[in-house]
N, C-alpha and C. Protein backbone atom coordinates (compact mmCIF):
# COMPACT_ATOMS: atom_id res chain seq x y z
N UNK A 1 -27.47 -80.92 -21.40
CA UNK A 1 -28.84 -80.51 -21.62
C UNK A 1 -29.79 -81.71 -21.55
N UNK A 2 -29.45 -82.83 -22.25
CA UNK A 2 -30.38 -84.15 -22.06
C UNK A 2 -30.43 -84.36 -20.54
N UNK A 3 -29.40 -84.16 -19.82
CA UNK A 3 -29.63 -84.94 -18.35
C UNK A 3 -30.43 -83.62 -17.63
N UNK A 4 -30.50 -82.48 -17.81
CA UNK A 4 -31.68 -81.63 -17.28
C UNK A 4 -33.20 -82.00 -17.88
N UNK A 5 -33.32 -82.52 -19.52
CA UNK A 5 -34.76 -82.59 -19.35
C UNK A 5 -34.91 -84.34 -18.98
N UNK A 6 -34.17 -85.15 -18.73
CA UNK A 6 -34.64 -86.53 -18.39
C UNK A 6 -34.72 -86.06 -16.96
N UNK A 7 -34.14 -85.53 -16.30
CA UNK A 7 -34.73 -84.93 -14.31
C UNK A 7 -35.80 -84.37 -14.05
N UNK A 8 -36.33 -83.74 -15.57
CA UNK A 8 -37.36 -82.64 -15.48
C UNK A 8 -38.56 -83.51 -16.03
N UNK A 9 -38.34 -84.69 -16.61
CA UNK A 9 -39.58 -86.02 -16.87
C UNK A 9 -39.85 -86.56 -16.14
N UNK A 10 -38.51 -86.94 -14.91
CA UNK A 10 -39.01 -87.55 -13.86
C UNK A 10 -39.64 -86.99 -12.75
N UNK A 11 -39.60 -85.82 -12.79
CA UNK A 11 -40.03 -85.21 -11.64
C UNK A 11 -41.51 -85.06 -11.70
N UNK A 12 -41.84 -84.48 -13.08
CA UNK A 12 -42.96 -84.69 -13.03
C UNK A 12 -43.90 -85.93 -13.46
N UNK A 13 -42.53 -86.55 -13.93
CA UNK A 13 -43.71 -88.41 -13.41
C UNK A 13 -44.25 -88.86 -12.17
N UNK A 14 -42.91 -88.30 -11.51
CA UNK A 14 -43.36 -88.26 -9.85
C UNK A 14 -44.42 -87.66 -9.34
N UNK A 15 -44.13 -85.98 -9.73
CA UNK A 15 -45.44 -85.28 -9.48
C UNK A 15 -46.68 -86.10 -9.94
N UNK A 16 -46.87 -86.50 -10.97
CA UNK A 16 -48.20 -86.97 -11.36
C UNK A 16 -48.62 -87.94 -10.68
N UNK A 17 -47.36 -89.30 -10.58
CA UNK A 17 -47.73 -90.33 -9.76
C UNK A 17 -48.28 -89.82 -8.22
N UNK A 18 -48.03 -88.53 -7.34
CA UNK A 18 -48.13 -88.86 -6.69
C UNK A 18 -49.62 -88.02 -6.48
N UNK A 19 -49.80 -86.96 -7.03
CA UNK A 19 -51.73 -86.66 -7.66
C UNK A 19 -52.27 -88.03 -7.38
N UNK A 20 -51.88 -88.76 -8.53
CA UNK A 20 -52.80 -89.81 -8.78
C UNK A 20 -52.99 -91.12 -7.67
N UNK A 21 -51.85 -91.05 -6.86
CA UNK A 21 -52.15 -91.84 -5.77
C UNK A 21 -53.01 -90.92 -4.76
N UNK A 22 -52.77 -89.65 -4.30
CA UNK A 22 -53.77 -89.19 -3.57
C UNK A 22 -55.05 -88.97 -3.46
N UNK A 23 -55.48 -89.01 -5.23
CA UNK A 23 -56.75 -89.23 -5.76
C UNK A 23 -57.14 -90.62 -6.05
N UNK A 24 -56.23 -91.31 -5.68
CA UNK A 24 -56.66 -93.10 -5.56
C UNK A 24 -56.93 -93.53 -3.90
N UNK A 25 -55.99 -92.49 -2.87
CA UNK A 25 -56.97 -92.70 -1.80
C UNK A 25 -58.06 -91.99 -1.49
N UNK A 26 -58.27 -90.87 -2.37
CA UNK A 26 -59.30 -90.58 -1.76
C UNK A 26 -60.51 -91.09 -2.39
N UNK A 27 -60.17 -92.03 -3.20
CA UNK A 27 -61.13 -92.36 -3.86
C UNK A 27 -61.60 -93.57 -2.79
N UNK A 28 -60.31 -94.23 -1.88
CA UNK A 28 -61.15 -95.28 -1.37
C UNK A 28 -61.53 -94.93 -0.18
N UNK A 29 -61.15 -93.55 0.25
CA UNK A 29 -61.58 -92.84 1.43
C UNK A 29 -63.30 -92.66 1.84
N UNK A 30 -63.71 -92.19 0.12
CA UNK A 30 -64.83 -91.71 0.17
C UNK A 30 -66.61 -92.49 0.41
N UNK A 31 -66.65 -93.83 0.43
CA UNK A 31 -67.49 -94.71 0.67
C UNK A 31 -67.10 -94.39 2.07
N UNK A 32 -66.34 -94.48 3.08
CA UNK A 32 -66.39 -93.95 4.49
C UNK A 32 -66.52 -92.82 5.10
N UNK A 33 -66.03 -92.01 4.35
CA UNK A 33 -66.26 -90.80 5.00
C UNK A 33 -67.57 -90.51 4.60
N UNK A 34 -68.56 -90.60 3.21
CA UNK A 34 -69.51 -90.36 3.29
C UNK A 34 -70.45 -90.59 4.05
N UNK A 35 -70.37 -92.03 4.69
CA UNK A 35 -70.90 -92.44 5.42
C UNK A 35 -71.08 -91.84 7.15
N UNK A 36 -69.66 -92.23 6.97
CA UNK A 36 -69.20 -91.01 8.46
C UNK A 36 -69.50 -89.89 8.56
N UNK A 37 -69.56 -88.80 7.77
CA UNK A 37 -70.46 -87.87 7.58
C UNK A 37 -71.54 -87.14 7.91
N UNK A 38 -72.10 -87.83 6.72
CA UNK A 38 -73.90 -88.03 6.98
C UNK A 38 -74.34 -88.36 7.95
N UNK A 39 -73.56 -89.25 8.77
CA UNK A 39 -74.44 -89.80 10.53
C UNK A 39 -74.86 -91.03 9.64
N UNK A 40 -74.19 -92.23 10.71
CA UNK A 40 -74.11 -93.65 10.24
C UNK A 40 -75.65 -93.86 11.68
N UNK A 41 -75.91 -93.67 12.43
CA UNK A 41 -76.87 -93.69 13.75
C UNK A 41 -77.10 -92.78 13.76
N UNK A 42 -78.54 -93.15 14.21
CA UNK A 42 -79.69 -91.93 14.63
C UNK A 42 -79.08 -90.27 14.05
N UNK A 43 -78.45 -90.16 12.58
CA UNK A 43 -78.06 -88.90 12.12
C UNK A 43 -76.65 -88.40 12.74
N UNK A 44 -76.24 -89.11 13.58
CA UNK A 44 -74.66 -88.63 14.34
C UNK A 44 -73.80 -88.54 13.14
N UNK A 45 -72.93 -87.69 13.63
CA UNK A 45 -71.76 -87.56 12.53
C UNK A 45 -70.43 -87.86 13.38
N UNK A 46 -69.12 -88.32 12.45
CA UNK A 46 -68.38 -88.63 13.40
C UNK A 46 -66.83 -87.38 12.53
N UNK A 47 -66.98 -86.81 13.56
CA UNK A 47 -65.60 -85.29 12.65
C UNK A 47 -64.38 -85.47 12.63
N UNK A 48 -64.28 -86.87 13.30
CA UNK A 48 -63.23 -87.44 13.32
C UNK A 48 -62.88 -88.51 11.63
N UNK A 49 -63.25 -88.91 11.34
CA UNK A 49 -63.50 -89.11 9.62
C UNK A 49 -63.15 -88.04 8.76
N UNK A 50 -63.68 -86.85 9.49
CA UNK A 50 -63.05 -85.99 8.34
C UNK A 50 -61.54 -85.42 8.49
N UNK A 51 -61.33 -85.04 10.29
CA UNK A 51 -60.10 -84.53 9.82
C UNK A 51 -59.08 -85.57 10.12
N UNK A 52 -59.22 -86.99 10.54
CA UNK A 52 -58.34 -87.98 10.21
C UNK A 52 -58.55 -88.81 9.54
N UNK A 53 -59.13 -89.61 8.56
CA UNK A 53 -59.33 -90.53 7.80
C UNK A 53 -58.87 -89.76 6.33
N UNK A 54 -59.40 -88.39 6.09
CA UNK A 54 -58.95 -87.99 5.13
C UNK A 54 -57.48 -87.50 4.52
N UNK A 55 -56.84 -87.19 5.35
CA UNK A 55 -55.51 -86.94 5.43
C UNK A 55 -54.40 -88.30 5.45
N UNK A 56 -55.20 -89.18 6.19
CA UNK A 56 -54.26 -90.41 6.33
C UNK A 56 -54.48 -91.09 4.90
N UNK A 57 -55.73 -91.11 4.88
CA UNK A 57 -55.42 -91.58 3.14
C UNK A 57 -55.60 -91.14 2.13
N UNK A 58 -55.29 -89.61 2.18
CA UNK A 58 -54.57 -89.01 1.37
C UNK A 58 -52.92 -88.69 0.98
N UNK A 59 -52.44 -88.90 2.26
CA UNK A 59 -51.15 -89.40 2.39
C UNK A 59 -50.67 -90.62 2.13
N UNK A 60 -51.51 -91.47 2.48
CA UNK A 60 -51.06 -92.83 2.29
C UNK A 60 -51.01 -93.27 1.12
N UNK A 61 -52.09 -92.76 0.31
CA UNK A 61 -52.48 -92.90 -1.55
C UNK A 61 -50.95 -91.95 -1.96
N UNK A 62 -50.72 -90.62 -1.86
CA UNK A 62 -49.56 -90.56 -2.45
C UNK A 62 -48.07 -91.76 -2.24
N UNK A 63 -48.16 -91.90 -1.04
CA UNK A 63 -47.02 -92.73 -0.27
C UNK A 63 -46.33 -93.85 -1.25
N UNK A 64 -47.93 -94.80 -1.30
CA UNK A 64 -47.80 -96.10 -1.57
C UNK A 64 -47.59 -95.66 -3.24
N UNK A 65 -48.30 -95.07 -4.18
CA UNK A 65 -47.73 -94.37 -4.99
C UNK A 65 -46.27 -93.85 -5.35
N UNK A 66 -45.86 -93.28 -4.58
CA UNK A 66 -43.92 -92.93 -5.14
C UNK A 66 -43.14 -94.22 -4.60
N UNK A 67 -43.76 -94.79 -3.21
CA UNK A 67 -43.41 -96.02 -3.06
C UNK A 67 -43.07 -96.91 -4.29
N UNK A 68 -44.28 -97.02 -5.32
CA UNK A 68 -44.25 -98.06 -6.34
C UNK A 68 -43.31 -97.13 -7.53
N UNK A 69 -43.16 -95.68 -7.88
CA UNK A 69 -42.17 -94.96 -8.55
C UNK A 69 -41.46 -95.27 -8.46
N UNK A 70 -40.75 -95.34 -7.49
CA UNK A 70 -39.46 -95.69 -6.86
C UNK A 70 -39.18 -97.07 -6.95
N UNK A 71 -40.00 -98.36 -6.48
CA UNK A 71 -39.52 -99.45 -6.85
C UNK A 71 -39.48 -99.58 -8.47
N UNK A 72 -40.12 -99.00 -9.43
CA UNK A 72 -39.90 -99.41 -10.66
C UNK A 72 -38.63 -98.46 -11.29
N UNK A 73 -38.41 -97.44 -10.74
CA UNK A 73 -37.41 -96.84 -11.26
C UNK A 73 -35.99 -97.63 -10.44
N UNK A 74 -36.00 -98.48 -9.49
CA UNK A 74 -34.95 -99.18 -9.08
C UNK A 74 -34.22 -98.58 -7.93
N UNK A 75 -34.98 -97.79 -7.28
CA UNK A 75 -34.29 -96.78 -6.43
C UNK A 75 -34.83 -97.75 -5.33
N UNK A 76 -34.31 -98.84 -4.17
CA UNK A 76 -35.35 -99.45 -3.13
C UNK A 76 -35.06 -98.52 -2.11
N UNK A 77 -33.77 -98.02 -1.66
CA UNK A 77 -33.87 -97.46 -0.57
C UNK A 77 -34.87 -96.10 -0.31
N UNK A 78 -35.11 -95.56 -0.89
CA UNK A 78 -36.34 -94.39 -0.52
C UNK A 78 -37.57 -95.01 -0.66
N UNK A 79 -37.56 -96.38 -1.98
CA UNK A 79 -38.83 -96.91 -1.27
C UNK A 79 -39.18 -97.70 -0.16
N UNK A 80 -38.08 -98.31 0.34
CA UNK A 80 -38.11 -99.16 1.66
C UNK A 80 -38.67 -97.76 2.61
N UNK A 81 -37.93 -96.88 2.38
CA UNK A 81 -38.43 -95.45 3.32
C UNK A 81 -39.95 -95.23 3.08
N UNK A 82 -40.16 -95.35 2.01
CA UNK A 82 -41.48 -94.78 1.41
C UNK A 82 -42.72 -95.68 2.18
N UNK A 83 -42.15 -97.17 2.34
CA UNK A 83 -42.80 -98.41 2.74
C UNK A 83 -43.33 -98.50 4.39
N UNK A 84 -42.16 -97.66 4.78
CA UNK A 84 -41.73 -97.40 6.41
C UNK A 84 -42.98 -96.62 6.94
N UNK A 85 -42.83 -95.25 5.66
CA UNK A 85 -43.99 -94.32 6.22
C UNK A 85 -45.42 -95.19 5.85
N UNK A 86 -45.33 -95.58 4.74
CA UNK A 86 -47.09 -96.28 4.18
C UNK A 86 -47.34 -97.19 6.17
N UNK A 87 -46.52 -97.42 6.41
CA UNK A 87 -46.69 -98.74 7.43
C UNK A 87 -47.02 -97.61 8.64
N UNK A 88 -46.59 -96.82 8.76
CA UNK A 88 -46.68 -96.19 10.00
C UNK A 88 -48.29 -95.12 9.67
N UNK A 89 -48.60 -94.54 9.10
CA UNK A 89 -49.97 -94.30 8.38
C UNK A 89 -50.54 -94.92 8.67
N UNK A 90 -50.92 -96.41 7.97
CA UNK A 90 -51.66 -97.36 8.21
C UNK A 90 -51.91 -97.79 9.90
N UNK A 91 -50.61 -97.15 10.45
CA UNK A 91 -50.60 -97.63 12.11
C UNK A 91 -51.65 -96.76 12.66
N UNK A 92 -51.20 -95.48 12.10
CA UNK A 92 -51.67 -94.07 13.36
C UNK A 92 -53.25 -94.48 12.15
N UNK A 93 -53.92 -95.15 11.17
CA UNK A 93 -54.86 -94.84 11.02
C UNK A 93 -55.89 -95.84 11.79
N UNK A 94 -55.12 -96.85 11.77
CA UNK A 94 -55.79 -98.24 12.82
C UNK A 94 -56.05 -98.06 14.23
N UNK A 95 -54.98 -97.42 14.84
CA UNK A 95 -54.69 -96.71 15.93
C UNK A 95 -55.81 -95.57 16.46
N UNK A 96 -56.14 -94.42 15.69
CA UNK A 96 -57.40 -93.66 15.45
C UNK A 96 -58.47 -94.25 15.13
N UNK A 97 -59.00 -95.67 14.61
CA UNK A 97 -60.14 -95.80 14.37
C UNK A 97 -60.68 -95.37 13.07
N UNK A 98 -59.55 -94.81 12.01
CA UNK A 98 -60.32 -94.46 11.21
C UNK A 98 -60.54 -94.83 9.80
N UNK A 99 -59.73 -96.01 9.27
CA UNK A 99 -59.69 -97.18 8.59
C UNK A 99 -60.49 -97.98 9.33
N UNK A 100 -61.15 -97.95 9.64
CA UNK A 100 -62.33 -99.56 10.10
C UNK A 100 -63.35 -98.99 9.39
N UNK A 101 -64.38 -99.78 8.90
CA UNK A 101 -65.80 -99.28 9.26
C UNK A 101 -66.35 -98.39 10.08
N UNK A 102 -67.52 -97.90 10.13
CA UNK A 102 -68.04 -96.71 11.04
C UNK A 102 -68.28 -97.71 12.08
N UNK A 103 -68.61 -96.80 13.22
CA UNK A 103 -69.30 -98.30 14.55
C UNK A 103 -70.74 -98.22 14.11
N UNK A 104 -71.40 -97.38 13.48
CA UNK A 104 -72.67 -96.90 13.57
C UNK A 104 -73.03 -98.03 12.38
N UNK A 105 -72.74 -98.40 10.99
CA UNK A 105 -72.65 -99.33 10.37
C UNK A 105 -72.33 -100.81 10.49
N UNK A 106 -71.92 -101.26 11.78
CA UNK A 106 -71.72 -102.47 11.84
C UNK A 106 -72.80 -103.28 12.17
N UNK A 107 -73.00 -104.47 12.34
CA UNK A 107 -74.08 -104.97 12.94
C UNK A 107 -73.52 -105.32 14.32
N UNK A 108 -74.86 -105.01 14.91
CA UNK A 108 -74.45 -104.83 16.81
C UNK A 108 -75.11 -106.23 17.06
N UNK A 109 -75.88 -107.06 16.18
CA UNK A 109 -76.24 -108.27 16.62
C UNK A 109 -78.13 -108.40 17.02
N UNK A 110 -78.55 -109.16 17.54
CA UNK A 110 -79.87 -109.18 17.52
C UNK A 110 -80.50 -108.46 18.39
N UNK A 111 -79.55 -108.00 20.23
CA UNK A 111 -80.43 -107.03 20.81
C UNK A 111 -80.65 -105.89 20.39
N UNK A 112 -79.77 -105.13 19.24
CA UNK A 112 -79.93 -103.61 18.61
C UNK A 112 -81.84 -104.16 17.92
């Protein structure tokens, strides 16, 4: 009976940890996408912010999250896995454009 409710603590430590990482990316999601949004130039919006920037780091916030579960509970191999996916996320989000800055926010230099 003890080893069913210590599985049933961890799971939902997990569960929580991994809420709370998805609500930790989207927390750092949201200074960009708002931006992206609203129209960073002349009112443009870019819809690509919403349906990829948000998902990637909303995934990525859980990721890196059970990632760190997992290294403190001593388990490395699912977090080396866990590490694998954070890395490949981070790829397809660099890859998309949608971890950078907006283009519409950057400075284009003195002829703009």
């Amino acid at each position: 009976m003890e080893t069913r409710r210590r599985e049933a603590l961890t799971g939902t430590a997990g569960c929580a940890t991994a809420v709370l990482g998805a609500l930790a990316g989207i927390a750092v999601w949201f200074p960009y996408g708002r931006r992206g949004l609203s129209g960073a130039f002349e009112g443009e919006t870019a819809p690509r912010v919403l349906l990829l920037g948000a998902p990637v780091l909303l995934l990525g916030g859980a990721t890196a999250a059970l990632a760190l579960f997992a290294l403190v509970r001593g388990r490395w191999r699912p977090a080396l896995g866990l590490l694998a996916v954070l890395t490949a996320l981070a790829a397809l989000g660099y890859g998309f454009d949608v971890l950078g800055a907006p283009r519409g926010l950057e400075d284009c230099g003195s002829p703009c």
